[in-house]
N, C-alpha and C. Protein backbone atom coordinates (compact mmCIF):
# COMPACT_ATOMS: atom_id res chain seq x y z
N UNK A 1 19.49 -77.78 -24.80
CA UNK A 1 19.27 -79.19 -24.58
C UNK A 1 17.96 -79.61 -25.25
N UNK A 2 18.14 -80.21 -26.11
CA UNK A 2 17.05 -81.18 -26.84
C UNK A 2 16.26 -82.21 -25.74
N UNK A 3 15.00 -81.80 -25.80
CA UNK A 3 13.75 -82.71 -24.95
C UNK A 3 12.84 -83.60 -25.28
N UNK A 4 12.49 -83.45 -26.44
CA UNK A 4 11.47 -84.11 -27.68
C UNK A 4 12.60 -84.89 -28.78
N UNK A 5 12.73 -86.22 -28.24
CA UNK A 5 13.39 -86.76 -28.91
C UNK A 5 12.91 -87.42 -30.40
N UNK A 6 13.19 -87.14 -31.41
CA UNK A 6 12.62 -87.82 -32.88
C UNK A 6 12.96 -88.84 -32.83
N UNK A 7 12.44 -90.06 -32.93
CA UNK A 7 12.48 -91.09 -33.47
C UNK A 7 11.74 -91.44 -34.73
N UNK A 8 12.70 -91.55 -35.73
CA UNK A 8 12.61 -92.27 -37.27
C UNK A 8 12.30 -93.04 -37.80
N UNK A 9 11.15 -93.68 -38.43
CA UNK A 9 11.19 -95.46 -38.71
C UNK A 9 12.05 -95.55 -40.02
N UNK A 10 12.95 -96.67 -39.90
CA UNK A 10 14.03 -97.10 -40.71
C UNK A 10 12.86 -97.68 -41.64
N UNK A 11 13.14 -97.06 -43.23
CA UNK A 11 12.83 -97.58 -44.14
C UNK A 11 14.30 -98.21 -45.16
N UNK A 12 14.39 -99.41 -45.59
CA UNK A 12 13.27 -100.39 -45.23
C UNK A 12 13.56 -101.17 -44.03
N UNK A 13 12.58 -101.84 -43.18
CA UNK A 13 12.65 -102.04 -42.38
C UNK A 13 13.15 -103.95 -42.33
N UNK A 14 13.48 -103.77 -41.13
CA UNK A 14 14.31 -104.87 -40.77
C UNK A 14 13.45 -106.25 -41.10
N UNK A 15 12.29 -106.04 -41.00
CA UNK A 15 11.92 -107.63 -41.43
C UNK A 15 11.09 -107.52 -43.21
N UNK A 16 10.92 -106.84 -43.47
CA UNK A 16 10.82 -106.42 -45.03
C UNK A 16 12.45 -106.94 -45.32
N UNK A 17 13.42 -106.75 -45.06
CA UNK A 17 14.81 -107.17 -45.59
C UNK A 17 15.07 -108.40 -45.18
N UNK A 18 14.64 -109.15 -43.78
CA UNK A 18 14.55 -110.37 -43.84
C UNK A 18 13.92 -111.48 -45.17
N UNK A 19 13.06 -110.79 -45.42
CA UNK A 19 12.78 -111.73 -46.50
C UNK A 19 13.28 -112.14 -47.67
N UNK A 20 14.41 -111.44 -47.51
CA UNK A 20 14.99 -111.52 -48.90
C UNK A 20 16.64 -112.08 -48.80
N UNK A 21 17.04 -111.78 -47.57
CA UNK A 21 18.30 -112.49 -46.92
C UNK A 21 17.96 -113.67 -45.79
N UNK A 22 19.11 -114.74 -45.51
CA UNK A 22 18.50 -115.64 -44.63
C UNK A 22 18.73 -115.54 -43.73
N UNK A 23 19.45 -113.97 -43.02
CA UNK A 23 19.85 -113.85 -41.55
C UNK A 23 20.26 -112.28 -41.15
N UNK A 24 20.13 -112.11 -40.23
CA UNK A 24 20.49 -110.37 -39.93
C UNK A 24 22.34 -110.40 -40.30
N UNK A 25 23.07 -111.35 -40.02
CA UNK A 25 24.37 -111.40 -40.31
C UNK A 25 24.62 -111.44 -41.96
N UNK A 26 24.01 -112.31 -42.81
CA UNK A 26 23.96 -111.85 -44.24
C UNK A 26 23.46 -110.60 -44.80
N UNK A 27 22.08 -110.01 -44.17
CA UNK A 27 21.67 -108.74 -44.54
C UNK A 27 22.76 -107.70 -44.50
N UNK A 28 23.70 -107.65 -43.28
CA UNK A 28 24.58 -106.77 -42.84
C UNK A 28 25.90 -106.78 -43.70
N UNK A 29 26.41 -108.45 -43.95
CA UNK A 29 27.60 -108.52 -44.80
C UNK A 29 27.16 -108.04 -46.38
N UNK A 30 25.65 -108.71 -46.63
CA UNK A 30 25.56 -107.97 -48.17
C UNK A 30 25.62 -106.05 -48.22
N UNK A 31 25.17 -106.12 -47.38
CA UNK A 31 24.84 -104.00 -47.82
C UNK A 31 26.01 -103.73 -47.61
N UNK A 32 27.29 -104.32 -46.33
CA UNK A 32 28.40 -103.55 -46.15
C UNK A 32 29.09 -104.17 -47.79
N UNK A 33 29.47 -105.08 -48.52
CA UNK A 33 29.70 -105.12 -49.60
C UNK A 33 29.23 -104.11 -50.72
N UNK A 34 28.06 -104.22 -50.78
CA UNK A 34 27.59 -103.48 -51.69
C UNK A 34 27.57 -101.84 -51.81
N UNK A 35 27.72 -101.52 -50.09
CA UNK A 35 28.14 -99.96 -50.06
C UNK A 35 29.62 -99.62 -50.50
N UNK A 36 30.66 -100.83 -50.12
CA UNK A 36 32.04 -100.99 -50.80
C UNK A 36 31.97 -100.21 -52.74
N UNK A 37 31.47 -101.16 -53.04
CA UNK A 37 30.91 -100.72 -54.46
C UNK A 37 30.49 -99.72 -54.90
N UNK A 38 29.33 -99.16 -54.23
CA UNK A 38 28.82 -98.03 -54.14
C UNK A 38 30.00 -96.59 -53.98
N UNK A 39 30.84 -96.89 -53.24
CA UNK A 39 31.93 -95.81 -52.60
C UNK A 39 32.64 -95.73 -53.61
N UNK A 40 33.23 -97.31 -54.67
CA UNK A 40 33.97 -97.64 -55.77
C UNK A 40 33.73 -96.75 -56.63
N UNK A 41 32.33 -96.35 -57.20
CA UNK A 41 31.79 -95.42 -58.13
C UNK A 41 30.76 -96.12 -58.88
N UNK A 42 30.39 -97.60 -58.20
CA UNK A 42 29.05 -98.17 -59.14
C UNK A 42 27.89 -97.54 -58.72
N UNK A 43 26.91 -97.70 -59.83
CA UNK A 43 26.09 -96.76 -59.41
C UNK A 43 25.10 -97.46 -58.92
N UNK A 44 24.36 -96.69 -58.15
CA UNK A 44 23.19 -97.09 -57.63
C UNK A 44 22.01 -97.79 -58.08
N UNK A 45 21.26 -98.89 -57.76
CA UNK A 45 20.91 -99.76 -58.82
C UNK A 45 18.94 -99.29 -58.38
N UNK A 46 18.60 -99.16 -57.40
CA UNK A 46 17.58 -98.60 -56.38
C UNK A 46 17.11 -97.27 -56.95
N UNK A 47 15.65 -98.00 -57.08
CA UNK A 47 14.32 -96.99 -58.51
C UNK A 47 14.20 -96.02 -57.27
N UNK A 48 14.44 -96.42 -55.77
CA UNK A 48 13.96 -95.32 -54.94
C UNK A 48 14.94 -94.33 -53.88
N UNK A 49 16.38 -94.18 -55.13
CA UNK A 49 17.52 -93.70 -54.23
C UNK A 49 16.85 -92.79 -53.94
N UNK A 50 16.63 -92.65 -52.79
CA UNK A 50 16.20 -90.98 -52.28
C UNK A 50 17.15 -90.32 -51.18
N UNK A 51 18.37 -91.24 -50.36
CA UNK A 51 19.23 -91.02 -49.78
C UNK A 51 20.39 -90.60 -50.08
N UNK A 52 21.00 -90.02 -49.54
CA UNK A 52 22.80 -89.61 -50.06
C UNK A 52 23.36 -90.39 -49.15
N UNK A 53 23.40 -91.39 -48.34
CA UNK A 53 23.83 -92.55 -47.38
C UNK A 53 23.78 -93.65 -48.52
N UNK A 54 25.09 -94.09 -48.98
CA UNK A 54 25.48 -94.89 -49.03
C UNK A 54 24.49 -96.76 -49.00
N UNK A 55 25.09 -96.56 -47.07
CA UNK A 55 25.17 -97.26 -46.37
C UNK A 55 23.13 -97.89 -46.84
N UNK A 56 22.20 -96.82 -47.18
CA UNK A 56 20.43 -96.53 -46.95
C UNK A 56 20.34 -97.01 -48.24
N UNK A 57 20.97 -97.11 -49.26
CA UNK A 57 20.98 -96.79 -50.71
C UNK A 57 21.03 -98.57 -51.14
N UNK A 58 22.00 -99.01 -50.14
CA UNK A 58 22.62 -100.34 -50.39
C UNK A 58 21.44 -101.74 -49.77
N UNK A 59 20.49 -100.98 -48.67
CA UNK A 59 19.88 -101.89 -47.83
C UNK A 59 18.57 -101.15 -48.91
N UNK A 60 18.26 -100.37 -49.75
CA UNK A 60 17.19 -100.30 -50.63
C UNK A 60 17.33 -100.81 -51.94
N UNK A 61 18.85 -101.36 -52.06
CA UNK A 61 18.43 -102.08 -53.60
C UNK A 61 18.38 -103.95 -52.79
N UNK A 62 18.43 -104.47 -51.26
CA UNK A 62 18.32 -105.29 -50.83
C UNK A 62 16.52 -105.33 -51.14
N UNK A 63 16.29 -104.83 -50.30
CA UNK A 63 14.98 -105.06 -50.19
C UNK A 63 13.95 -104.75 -51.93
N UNK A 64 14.42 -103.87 -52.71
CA UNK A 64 13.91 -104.22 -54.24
C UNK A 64 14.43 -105.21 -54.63
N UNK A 65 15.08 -106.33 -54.39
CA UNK A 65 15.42 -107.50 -54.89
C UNK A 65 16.58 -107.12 -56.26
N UNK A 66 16.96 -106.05 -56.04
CA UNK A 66 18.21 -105.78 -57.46
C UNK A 66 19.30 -106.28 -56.98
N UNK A 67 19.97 -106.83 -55.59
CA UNK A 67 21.17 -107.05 -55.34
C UNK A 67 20.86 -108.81 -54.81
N UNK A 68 21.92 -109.70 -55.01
CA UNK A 68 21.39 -110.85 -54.21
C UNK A 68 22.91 -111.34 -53.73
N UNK A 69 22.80 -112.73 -53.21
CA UNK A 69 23.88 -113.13 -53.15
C UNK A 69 23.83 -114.61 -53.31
N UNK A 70 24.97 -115.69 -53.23
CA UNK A 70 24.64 -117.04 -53.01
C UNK A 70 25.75 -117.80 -51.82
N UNK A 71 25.01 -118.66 -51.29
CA UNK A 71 26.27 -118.98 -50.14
C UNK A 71 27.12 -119.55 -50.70
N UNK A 72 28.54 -119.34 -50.41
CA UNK A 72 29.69 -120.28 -50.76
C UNK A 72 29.94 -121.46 -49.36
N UNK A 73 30.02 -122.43 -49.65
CA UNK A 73 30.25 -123.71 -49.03
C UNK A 73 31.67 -124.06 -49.25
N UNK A 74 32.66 -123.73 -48.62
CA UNK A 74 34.30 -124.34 -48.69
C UNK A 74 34.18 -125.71 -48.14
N UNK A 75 34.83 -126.32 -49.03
CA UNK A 75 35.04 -128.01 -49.32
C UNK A 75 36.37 -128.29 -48.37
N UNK A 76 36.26 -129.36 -47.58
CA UNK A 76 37.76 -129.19 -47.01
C UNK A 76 38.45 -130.49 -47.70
């Protein structure tokens, strides 16, 4: 039984990625897109892949500003 629990600080961190998305719900829909891609076989765009996660890889080319997005507004 494990007693000394590790706790990790998530790089990058959650409000470092705020700044660059306008909501924790866009931060989340862009990286799960972009890990889509990533899985596709595009490559990794992030000067600091240092992860084999996907999922870490996708929220580090967020926060280097290499991935963006723009809102779509449906017209009714």
């Amino acid at each position: 039984m494990k007693t000394n629990a590790e706790i990790g600080m998530v790089n990058p961190s959650t409000d470092e990625l705020l700044t660059k998305v306008d909501s924790r719900y866009g931060m989340v829909v862009l990286a799960a897109k972009r890990t889509r891609q990533i899985l596709e076989g595009d490559p990794v765009k992030s000067e600091l892949a240092r992860s084999t996660k996907n999922v870490t890889n996708a929220f580090e080319e967020i926060a280097e500003g290499k991935i963006s997005y723009d809102l779509y507004k449906e017209s009714i």
